[in-house]
N, C-alpha and C. Protein backbone atom coordinates (compact mmCIF):
# COMPACT_ATOMS: atom_id res chain seq x y z
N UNK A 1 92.03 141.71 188.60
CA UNK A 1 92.84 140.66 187.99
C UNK A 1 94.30 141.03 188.11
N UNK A 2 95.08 140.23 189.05
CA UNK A 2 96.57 140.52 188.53
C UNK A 2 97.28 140.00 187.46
N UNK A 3 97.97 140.80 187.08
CA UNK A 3 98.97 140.75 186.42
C UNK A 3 100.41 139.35 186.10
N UNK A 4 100.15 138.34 185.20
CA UNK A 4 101.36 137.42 185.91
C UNK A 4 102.35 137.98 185.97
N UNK A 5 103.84 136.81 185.95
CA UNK A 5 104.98 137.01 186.10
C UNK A 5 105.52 137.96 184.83
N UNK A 6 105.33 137.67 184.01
CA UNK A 6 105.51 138.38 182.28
C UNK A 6 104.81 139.54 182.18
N UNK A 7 105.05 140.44 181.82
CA UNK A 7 104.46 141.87 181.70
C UNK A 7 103.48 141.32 180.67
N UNK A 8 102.65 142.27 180.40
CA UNK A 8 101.74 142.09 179.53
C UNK A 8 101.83 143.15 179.15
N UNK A 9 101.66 143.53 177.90
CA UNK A 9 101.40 145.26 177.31
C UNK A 9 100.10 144.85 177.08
N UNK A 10 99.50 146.40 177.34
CA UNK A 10 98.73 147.19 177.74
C UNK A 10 97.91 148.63 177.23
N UNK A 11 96.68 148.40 176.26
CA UNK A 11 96.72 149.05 175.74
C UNK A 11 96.22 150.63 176.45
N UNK A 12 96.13 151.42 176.32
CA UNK A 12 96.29 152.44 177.09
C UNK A 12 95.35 154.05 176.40
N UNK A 13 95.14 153.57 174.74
CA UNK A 13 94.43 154.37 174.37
C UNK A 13 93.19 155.26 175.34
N UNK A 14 93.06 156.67 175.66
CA UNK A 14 92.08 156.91 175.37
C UNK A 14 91.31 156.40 177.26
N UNK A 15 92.31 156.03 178.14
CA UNK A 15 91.93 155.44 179.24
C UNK A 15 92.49 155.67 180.28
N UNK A 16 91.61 156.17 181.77
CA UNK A 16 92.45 157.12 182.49
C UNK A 16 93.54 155.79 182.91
N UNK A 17 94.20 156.13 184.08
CA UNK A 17 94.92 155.73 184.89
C UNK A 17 94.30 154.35 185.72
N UNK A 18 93.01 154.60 186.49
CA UNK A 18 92.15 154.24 187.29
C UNK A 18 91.17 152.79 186.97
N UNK A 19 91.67 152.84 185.42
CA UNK A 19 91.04 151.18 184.93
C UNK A 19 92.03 150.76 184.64
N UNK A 20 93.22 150.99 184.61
CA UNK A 20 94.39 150.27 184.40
C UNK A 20 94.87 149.21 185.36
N UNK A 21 94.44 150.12 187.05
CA UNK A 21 95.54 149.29 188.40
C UNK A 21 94.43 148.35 188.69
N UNK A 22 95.48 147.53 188.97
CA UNK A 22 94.86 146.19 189.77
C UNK A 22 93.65 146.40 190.55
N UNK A 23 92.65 145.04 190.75
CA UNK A 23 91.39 145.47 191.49
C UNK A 23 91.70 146.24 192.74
N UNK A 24 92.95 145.51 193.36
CA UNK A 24 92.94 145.61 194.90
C UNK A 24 93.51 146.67 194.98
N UNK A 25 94.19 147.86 194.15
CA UNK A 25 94.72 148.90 194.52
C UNK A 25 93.96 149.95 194.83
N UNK A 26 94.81 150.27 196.16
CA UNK A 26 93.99 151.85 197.00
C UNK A 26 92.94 153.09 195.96
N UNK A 27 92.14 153.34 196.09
CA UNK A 27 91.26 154.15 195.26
C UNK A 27 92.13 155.34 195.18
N UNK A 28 92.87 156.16 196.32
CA UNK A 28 93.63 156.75 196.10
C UNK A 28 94.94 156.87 195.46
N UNK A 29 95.53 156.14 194.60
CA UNK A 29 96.26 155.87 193.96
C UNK A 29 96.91 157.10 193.04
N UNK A 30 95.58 156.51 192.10
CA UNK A 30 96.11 156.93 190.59
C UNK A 30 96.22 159.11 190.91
N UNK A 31 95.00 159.54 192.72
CA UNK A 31 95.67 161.06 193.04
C UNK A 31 96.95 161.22 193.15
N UNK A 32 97.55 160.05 193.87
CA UNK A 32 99.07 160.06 194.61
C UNK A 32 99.95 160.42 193.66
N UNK A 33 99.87 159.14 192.49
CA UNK A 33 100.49 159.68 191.13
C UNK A 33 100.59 161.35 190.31
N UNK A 34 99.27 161.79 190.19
CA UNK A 34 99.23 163.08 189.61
C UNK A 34 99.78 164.02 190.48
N UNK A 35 99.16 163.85 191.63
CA UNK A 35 99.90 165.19 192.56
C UNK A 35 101.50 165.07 192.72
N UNK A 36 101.89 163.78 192.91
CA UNK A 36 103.59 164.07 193.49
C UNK A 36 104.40 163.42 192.45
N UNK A 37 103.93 162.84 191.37
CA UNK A 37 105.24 162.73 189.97
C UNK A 37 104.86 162.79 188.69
N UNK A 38 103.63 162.51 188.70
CA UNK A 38 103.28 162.95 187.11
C UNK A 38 102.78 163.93 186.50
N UNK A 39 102.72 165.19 186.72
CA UNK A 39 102.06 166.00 186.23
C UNK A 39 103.41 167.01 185.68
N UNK A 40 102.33 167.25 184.48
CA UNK A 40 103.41 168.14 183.74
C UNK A 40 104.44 167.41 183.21
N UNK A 41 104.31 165.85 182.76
CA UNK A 41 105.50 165.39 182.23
C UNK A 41 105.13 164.78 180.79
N UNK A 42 106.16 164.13 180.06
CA UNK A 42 105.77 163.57 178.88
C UNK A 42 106.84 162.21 179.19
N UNK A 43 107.76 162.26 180.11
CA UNK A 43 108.64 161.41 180.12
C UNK A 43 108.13 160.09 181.34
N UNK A 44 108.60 158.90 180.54
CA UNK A 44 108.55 157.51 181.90
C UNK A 44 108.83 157.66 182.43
N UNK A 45 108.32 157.01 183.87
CA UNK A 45 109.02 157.41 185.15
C UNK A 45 108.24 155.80 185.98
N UNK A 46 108.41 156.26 187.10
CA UNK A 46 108.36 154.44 187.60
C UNK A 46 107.46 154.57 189.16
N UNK A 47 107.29 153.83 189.42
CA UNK A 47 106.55 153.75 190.64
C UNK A 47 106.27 152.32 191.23
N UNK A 48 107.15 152.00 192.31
CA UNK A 48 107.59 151.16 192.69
C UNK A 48 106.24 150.74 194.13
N UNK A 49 105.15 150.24 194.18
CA UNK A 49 104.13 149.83 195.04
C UNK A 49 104.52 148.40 195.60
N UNK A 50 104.78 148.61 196.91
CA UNK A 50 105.77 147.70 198.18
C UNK A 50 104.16 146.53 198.42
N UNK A 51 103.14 147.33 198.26
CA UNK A 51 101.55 146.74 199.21
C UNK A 51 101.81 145.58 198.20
N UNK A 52 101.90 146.18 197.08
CA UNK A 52 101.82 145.06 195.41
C UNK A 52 102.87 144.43 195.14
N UNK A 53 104.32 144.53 195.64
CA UNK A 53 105.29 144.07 194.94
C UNK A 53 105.21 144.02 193.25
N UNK A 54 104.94 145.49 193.01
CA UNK A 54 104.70 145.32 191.50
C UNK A 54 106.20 146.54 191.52
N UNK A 55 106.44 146.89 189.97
CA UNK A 55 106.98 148.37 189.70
C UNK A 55 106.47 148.68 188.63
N UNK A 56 105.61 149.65 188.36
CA UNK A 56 104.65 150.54 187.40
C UNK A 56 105.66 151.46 186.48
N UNK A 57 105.67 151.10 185.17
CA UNK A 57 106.17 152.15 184.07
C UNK A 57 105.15 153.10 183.78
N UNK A 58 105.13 154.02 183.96
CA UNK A 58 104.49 155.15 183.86
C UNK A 58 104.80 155.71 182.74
N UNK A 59 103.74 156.62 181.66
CA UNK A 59 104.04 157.96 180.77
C UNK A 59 102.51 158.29 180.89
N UNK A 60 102.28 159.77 180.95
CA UNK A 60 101.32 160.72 181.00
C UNK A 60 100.16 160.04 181.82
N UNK A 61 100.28 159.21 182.53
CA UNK A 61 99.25 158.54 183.83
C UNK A 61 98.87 157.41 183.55
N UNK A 62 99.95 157.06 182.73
CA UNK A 62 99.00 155.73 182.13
C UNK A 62 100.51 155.07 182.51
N UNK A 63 99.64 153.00 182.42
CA UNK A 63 100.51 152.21 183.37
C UNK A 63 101.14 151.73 181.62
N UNK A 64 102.67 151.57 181.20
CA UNK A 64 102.58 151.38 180.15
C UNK A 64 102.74 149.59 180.29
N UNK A 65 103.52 149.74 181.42
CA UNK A 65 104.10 148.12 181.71
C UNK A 65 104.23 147.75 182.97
N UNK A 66 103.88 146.67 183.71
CA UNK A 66 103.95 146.38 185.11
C UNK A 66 105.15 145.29 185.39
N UNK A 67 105.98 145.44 186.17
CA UNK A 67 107.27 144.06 186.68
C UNK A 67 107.08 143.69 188.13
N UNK A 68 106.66 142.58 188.20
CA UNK A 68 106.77 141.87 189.75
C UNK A 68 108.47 142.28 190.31
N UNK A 69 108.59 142.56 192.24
CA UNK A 69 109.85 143.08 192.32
C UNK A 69 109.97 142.56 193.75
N UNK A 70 110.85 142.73 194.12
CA UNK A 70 111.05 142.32 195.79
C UNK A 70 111.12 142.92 196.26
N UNK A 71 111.17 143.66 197.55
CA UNK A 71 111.45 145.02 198.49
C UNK A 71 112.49 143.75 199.41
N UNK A 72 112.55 144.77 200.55
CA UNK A 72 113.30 144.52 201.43
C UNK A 72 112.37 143.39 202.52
N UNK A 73 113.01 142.41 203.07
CA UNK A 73 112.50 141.57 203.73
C UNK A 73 112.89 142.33 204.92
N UNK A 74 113.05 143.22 205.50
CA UNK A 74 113.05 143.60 206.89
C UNK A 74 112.06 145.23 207.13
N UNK A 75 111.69 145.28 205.68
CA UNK A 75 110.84 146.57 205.77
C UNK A 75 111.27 147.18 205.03
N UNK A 76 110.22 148.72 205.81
CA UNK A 76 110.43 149.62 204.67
C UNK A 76 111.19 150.77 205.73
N UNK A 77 112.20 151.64 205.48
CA UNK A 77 113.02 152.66 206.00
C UNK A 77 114.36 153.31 205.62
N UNK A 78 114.55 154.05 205.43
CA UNK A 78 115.51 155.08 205.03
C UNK A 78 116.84 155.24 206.17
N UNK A 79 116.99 154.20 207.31
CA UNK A 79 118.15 154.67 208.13
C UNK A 79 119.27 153.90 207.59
N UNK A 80 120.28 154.39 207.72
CA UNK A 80 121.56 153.73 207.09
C UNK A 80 121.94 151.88 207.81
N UNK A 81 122.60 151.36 207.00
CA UNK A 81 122.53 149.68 207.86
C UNK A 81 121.14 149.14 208.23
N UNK A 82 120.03 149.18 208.04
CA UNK A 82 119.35 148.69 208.14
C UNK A 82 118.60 147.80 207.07
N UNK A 83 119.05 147.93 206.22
CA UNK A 83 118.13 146.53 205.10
C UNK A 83 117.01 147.38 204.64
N UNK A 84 116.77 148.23 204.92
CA UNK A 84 115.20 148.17 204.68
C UNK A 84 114.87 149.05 203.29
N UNK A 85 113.67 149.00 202.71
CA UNK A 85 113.67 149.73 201.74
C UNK A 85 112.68 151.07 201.70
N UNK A 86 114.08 152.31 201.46
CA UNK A 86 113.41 153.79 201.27
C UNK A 86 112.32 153.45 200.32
N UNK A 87 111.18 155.20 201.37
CA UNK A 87 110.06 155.03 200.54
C UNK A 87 110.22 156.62 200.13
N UNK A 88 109.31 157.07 199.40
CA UNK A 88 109.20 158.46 198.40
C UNK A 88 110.35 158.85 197.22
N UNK A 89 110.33 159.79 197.11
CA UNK A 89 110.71 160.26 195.71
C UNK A 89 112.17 160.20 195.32
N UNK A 90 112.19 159.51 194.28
CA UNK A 90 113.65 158.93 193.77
C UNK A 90 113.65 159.40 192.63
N UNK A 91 115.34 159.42 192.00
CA UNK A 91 115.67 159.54 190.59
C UNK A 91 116.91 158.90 190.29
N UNK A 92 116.69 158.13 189.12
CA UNK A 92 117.94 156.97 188.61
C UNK A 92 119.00 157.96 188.29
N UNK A 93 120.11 157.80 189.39
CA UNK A 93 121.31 158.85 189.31
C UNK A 93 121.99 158.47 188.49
N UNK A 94 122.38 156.75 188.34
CA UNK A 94 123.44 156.28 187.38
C UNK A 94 122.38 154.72 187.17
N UNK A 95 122.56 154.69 185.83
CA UNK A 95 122.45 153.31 185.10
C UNK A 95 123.99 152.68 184.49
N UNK A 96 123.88 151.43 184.78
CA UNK A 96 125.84 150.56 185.26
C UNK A 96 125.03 149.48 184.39
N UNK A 97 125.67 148.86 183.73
CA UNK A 97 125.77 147.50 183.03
C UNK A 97 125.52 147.19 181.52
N UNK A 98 125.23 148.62 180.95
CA UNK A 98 124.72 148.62 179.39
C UNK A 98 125.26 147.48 178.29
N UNK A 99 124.68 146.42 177.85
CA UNK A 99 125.36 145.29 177.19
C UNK A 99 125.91 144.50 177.75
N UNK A 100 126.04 144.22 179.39
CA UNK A 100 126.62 143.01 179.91
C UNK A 100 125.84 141.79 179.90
N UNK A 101 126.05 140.54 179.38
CA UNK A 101 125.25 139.58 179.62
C UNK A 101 124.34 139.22 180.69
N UNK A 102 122.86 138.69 180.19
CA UNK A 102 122.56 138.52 181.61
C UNK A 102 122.85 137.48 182.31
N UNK A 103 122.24 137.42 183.61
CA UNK A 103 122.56 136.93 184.60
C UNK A 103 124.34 137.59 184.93
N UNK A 104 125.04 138.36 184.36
CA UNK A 104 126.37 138.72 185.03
C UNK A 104 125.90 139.27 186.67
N UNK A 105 127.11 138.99 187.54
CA UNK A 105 127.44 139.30 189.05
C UNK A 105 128.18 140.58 189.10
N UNK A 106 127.52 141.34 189.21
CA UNK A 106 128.39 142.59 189.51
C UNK A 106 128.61 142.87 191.17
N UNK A 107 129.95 143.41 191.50
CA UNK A 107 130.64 143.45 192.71
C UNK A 107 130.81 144.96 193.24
N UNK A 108 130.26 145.58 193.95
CA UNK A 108 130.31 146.98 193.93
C UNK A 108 130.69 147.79 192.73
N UNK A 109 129.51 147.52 191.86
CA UNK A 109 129.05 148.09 190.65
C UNK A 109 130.24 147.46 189.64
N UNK A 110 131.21 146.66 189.52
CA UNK A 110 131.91 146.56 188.68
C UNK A 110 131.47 144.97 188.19
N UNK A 111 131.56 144.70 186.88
CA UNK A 111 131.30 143.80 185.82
C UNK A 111 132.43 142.44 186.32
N UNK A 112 132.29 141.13 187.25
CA UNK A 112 132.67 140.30 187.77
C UNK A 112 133.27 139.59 186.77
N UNK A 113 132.60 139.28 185.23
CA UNK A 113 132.30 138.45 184.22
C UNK A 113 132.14 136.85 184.49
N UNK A 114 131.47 136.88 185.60
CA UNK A 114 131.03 135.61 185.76
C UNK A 114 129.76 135.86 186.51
N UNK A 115 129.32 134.86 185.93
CA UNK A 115 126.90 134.06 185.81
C UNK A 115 126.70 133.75 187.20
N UNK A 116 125.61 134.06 187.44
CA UNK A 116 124.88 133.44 188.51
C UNK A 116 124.06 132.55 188.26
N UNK A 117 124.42 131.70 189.06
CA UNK A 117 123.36 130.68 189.01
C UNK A 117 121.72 131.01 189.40
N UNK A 118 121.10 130.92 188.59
CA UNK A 118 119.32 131.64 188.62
C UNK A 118 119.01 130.47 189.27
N UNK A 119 118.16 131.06 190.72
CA UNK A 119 116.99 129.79 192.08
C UNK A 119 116.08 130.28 191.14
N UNK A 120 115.11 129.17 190.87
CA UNK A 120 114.17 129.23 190.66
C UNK A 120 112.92 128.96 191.77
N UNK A 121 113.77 128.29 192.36
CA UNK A 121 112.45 127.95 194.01
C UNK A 121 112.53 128.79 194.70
N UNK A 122 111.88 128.90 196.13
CA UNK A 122 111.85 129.73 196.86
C UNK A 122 112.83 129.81 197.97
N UNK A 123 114.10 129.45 197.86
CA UNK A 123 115.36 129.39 198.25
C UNK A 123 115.93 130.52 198.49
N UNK A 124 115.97 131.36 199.55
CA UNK A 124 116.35 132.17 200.30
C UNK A 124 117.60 132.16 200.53
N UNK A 125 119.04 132.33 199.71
CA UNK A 125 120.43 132.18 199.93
C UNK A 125 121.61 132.87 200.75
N UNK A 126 122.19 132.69 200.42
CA UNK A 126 123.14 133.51 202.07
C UNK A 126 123.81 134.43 201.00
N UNK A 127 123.67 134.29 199.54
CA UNK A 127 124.08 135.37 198.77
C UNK A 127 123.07 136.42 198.34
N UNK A 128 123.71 137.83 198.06
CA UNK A 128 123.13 139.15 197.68
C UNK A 128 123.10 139.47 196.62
N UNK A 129 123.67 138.33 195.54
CA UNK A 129 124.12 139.12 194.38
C UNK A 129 122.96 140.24 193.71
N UNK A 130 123.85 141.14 192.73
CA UNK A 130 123.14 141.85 191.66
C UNK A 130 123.63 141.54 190.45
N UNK A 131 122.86 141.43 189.85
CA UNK A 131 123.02 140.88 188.28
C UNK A 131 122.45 141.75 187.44
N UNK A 132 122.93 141.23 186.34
CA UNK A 132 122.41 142.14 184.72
C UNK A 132 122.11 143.53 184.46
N UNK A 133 121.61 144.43 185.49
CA UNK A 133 121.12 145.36 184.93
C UNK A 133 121.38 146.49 187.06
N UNK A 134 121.75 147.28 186.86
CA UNK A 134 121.97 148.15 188.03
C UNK A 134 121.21 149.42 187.87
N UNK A 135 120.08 149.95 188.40
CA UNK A 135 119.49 151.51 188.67
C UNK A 135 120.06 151.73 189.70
N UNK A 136 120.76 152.67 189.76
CA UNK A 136 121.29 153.07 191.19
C UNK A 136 120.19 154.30 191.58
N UNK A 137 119.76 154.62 192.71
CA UNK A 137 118.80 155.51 192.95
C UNK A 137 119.60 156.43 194.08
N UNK A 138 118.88 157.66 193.52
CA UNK A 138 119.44 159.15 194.79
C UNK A 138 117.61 159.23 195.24
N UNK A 139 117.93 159.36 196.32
CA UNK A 139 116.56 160.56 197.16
C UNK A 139 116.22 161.53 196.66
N UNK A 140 115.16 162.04 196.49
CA UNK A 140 115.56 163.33 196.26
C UNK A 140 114.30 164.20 197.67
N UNK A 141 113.91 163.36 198.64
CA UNK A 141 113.55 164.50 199.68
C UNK A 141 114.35 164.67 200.96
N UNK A 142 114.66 165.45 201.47
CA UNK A 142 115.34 165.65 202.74
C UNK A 142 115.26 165.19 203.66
N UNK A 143 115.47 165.15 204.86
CA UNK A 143 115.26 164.73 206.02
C UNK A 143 114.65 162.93 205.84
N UNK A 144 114.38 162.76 204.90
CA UNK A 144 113.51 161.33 204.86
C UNK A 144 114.08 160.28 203.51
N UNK A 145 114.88 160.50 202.74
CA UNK A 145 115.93 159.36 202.12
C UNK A 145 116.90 160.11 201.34
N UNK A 146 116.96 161.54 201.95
CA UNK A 146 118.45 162.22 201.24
C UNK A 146 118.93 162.88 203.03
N UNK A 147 120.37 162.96 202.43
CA UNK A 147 121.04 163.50 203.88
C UNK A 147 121.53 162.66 204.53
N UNK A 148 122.22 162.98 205.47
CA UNK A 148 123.17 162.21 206.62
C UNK A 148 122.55 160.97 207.30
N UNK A 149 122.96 160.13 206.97
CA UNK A 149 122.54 158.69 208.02
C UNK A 149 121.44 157.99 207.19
N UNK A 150 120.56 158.41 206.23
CA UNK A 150 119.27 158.31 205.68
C UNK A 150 119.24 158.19 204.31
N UNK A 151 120.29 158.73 203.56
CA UNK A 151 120.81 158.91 201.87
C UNK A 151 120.67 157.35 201.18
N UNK A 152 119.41 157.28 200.36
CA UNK A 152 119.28 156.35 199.48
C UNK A 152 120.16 155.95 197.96
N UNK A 153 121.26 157.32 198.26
CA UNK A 153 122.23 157.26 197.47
C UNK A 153 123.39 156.51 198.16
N UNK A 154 124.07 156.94 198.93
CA UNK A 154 125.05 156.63 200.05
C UNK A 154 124.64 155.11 200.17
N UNK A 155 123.36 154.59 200.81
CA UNK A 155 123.13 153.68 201.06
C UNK A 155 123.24 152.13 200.00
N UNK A 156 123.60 152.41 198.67
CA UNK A 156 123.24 151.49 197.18
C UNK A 156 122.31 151.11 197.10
N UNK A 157 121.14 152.22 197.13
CA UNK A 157 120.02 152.07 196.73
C UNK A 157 119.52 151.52 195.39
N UNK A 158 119.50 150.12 194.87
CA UNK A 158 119.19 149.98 193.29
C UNK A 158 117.85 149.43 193.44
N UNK A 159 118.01 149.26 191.70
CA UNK A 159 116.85 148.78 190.91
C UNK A 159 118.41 147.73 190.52
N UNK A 160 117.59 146.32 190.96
CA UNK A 160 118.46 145.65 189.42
C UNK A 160 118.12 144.29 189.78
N UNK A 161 118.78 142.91 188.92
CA UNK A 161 118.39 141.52 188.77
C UNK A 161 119.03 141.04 190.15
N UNK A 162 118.43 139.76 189.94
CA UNK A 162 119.12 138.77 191.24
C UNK A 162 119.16 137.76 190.87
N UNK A 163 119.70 136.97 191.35
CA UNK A 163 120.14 135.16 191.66
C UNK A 163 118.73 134.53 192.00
N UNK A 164 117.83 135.07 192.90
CA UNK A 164 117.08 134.36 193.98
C UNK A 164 115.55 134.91 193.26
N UNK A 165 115.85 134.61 191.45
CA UNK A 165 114.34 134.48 190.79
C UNK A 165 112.91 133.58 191.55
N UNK A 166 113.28 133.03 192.48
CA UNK A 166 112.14 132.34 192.26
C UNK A 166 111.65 133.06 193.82
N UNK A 167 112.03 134.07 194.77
CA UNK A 167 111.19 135.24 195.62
C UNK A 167 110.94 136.06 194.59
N UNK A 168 110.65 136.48 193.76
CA UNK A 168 110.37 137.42 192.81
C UNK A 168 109.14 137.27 193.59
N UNK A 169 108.42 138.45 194.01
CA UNK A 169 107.34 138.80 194.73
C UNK A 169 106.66 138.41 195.64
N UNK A 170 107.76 138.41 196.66
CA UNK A 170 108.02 138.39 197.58
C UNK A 170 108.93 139.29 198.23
N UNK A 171 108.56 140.07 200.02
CA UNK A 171 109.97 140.68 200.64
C UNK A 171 110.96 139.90 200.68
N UNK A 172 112.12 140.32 199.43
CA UNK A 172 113.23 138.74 200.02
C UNK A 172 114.56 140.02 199.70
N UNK A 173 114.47 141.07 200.04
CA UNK A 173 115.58 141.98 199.37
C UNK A 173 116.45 142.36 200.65
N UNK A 174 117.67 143.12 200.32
CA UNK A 174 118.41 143.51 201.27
C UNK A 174 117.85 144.64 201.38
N UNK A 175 117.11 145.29 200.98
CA UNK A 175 117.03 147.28 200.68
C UNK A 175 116.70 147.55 199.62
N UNK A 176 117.10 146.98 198.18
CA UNK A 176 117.32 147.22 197.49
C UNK A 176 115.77 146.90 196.23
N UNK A 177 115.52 146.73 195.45
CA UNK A 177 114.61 146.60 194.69
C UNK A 177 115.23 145.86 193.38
N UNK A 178 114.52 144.28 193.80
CA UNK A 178 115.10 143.13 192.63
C UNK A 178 114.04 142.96 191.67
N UNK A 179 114.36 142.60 190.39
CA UNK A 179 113.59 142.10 189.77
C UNK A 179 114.14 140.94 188.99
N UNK A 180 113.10 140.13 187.86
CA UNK A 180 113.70 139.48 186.96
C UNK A 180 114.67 139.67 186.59
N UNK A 181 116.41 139.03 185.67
CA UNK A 181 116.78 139.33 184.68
C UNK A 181 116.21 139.87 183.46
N UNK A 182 115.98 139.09 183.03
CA UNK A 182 115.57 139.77 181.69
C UNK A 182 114.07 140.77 181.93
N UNK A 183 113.58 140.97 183.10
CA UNK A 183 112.73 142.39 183.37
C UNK A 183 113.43 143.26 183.61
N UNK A 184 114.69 143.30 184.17
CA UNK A 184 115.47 144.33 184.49
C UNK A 184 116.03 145.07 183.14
N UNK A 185 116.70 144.29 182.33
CA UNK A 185 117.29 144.54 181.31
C UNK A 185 116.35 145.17 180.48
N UNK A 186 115.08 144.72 180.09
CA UNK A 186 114.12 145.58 179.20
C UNK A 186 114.01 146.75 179.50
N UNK A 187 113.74 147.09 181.49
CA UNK A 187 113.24 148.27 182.15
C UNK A 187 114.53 149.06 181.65
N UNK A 188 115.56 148.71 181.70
CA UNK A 188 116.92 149.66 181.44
C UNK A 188 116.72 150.03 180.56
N UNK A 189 116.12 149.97 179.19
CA UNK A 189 116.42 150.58 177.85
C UNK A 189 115.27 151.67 177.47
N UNK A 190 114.26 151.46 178.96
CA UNK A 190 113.33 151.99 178.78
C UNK A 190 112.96 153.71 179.63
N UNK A 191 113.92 153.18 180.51
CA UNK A 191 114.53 154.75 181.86
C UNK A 191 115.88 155.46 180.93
N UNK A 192 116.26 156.32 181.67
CA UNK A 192 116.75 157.35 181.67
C UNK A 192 117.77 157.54 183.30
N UNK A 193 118.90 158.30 183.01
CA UNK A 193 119.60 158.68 184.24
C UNK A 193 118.40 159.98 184.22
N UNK A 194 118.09 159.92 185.94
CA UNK A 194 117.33 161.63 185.88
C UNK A 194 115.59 161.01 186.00
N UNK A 195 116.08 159.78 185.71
CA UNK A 195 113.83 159.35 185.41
C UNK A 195 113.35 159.40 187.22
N UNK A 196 112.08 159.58 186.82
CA UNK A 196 111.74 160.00 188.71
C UNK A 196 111.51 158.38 188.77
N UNK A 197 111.39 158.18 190.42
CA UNK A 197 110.85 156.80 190.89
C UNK A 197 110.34 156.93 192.22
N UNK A 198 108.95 156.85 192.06
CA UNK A 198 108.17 156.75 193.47
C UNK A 198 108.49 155.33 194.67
N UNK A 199 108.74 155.50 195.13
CA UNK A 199 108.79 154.27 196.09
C UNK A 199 107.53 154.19 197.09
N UNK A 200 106.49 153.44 197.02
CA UNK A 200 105.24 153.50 197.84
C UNK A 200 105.12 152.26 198.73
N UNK A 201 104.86 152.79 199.89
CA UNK A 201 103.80 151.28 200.79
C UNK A 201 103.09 150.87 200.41
């Protein structure tokens, strides 16, 4: 059963990981999780699944909250200028927008103070904006989305809102990882600068 547009909480008592994800998710999953970001933690952390266009709030293996998201409409990849969206291990270097209204347009990270108009259809626009809420993301593996030409930092790698609500799950992104307004804004109060973020196919 998926998940709609609205998160649903989730009760979590007492229940691995593995009855939580969606029918259609890889059996291998909920290993991927333990071996390469959750173990040994007590803190949220995120996990961003490209197959699902979902992003998974994570604490101690359990899904606490799920947000429909967009990836990149030209793929998935780590080379610089290319649109596409890095995959593996991330951490929210800087969170930008604390208390700005939503729907605000921010312009290379700075507060515009003027609204975007929210698509609700499936209207594909010649604008990029980011709105309400900014995760900026660093790499943190080498050779593959940190370093020269490839840096998911360098590159403005975010988490944050858009104009063009109504691709919400759908590839409709520059690179970057969109969600709702007001999903974005909740997820912000709920991360940390420093929180890990898986980026998966």
């Amino acid at each position: 059963m998926y998940i709609t547009k609205k998160f649903i909480p989730i009760i979590v008592l007492g229940l691995s990981l593995s009855f939580l994800l969606p029918a259609n998710t890889d059996k291998t999953y909920p290993n991927k999780i333990k071996q390469r970001l959750f173990e040994n933690t007590n803190s949220p952390e995120l996990v961003v699944d490209i197959s699902e266009q979902r992003l998974y709030l994570v604490q101690n293996k359990l899904i606490l909250k799920s947000y429909p998201i967009s990836s990149s409409k030209f793929g998935e990849g780590s080379i610089e200028n290319s649109f596409k969206t890095p995959l593996g291990m991330h951490q929210i270097k800087e969170k930008i927008g604390e208390d700005v209204e939503e729907n605000t347009i921010f312009i290379s990270r700075v507060d515009t103070q003027k609204k975007a108009d929210i698509i609700k259809n499936t209207f594909d626009s010649d604008n990029d904006f980011v709105t309400s809420r900014i995760l900026w993301l660093d790499g943190m593996e080498e050779g593959k989305n940190k370093g020269q030409g490839i840096d998911s930092y360098d590159r403005y790698i975010y988490i944050h809102g858009t104009q063009e609500e109504g691709l919400i799950g759908t590839k409709a992104s520059h690179g970057c990882i969109r969600m709702f307004n007001n999903d974005v804004i909740e997820l912000f109060k709920q991360v940390q600068e420093g929180t890990n973020v898986l980026i998966k196919a």
